[in-house]
Protein backbone atom coordinates (compact mmCIF):
# COMPACT_ATOMS: atom_id res chain seq x y z
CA UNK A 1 2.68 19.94 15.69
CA UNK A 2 2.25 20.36 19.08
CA UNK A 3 0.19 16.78 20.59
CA UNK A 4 0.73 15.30 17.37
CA UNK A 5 1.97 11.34 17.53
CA UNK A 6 5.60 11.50 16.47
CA UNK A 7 6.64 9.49 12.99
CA UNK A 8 7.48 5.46 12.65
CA UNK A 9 10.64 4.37 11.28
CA UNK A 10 9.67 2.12 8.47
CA UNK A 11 11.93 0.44 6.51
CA UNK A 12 11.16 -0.15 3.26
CA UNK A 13 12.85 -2.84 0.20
CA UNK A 14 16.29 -1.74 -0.62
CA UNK A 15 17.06 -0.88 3.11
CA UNK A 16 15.95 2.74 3.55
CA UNK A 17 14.84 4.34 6.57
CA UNK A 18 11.76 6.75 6.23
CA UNK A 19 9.57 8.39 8.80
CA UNK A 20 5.88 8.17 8.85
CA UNK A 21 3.29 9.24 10.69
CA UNK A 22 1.01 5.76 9.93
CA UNK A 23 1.98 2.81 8.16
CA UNK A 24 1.53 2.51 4.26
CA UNK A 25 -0.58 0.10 2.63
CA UNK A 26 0.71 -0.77 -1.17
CA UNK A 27 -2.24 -0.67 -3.84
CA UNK A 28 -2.53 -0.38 -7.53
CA UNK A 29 -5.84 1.28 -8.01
CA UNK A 30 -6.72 3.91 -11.46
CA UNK A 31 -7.38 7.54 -9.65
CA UNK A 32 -7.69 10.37 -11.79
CA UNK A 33 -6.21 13.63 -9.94
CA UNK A 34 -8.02 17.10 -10.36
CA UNK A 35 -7.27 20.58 -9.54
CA UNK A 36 -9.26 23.89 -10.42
CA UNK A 37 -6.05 26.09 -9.85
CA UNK A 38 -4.24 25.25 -11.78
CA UNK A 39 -6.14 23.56 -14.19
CA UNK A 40 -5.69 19.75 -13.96
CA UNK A 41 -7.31 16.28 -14.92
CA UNK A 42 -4.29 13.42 -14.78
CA UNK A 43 -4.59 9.57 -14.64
CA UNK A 44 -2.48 7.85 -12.46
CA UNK A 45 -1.70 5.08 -9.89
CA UNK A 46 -2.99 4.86 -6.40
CA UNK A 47 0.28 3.43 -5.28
CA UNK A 48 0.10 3.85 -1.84
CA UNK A 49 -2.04 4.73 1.17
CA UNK A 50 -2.20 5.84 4.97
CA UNK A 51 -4.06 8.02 6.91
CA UNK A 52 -2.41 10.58 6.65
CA UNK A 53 -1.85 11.01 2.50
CA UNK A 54 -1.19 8.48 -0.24
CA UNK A 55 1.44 8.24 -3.05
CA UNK A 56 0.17 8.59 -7.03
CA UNK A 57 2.47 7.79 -9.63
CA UNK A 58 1.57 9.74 -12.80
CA UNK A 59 3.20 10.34 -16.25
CA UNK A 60 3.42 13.96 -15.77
CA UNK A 61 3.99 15.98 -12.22
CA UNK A 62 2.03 18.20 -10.27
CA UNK A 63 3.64 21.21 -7.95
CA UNK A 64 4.19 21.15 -4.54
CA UNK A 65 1.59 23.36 -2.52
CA UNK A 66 -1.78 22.15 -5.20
CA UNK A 67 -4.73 20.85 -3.58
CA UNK A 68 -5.85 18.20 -5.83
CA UNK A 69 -9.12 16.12 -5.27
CA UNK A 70 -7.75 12.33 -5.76
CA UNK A 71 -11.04 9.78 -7.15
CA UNK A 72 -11.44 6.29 -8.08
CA UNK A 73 -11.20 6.17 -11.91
CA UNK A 74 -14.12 3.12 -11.24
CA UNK A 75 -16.58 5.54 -9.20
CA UNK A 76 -15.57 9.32 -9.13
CA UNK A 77 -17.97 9.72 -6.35
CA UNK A 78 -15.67 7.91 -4.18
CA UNK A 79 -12.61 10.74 -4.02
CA UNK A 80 -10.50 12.46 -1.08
CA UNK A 81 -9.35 16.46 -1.39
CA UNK A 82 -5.09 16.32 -0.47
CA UNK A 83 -2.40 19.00 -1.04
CA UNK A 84 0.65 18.13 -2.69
CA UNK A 85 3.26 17.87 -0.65
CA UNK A 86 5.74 16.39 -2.46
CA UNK A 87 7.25 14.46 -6.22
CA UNK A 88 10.01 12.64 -7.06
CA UNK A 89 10.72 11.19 -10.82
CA UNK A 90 10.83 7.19 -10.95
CA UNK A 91 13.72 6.36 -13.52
CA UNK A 92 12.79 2.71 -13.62
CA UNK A 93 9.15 3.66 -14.35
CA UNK A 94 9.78 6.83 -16.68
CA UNK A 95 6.72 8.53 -13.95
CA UNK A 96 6.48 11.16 -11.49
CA UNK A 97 5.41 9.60 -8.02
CA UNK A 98 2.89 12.10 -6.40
CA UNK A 99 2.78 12.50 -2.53
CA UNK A 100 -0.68 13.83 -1.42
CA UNK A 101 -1.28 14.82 2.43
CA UNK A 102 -5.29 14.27 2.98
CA UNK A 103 -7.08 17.31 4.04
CA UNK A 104 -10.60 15.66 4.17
CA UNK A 105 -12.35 14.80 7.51
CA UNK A 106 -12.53 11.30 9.21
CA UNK A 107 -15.82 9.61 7.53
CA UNK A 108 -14.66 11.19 3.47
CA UNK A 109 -10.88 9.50 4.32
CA UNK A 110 -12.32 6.74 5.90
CA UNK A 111 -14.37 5.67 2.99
CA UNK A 112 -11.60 6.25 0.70
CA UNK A 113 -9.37 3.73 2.27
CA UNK A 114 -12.00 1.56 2.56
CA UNK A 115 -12.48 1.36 -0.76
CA UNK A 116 -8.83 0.97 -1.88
CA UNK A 117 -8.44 -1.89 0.79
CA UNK A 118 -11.55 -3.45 -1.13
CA UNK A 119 -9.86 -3.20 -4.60
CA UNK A 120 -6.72 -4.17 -3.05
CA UNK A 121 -5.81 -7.98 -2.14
CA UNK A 122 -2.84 -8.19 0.42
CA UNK A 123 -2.03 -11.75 1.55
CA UNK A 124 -5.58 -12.87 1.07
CA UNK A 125 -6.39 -10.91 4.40
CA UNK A 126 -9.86 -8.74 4.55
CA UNK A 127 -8.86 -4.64 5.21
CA UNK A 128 -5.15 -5.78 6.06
CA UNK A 129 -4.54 -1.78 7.08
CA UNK A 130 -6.83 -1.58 9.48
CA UNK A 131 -5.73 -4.75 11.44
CA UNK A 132 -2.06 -2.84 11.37
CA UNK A 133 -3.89 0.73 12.24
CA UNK A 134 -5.35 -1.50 15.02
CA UNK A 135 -1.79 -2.92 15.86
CA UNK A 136 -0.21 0.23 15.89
CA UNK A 137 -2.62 2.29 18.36
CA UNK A 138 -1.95 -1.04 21.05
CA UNK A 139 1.54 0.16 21.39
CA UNK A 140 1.01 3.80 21.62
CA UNK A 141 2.05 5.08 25.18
């Protein structure tokens, strides 16, 4: 990852330390997920979101390495192509939580987020993530 901007220590509720590339913005938006290899079509939550992937918390997993094309369940014209890159099982939710790293270009991602910032009210602020994508670029070196 040579030029590549190095991860952000974010901490997150009960304490722990994760790197990220870009910050997270939490949502709760229907997506459906769907792959043609394997063959897939899941519902899930559009729990989180960055540029660089989002999290998806679904009832049953997917496997690591499946490109999956991740759309609104309102508009499935509005969708993003990711890979999985990773899954974890949420005991207190009985689901699978879904990390997706986008593969899509700039203007596809870009309307994505857009759209889940739309459907998503943080704080009563207007597109919240890009005000912190904004804040985050200041302070790079």
């Amino acid at each position: 990852m040579s030029g590549a901007d190095p991860p952000s220590s974010m901490s997150t509720p009960d304490g722990e330390i994760r790197n990220r590339r870009y910050p997270r913005l939490r949502c709760f938006v229907a997506v459906s997920l769907r792959a043609k290899d394997p063959e897939l079509f899941l519902m899930g939550n559009l729990s989180s979101i960055g540029l660089g992937g989002c999290g998806v918390e679904a009832g049953n997993p997917v496997e690591i390495g499946v490109t999956v094309e991740i759309a609104s369940f309102e508009d499935d014209r509005i969708s993003v192509i990711g890979d999985v890159v990773n899954r974890r099982f949420l005991v207190e939710k009985r689901a699978f939580e879904i990390g997706i790293e986008f593969l899509d270009a700039s203007e596809r991602k870009a309307e994505f987020i857009k759209f889940v910032e739309h459907k998503t009210q943080v704080d009563d602020q207007e597109y919240w993530y890009q005000t912190q994508m904004k804040r985050t670029e200041g302070e790079k070196p």
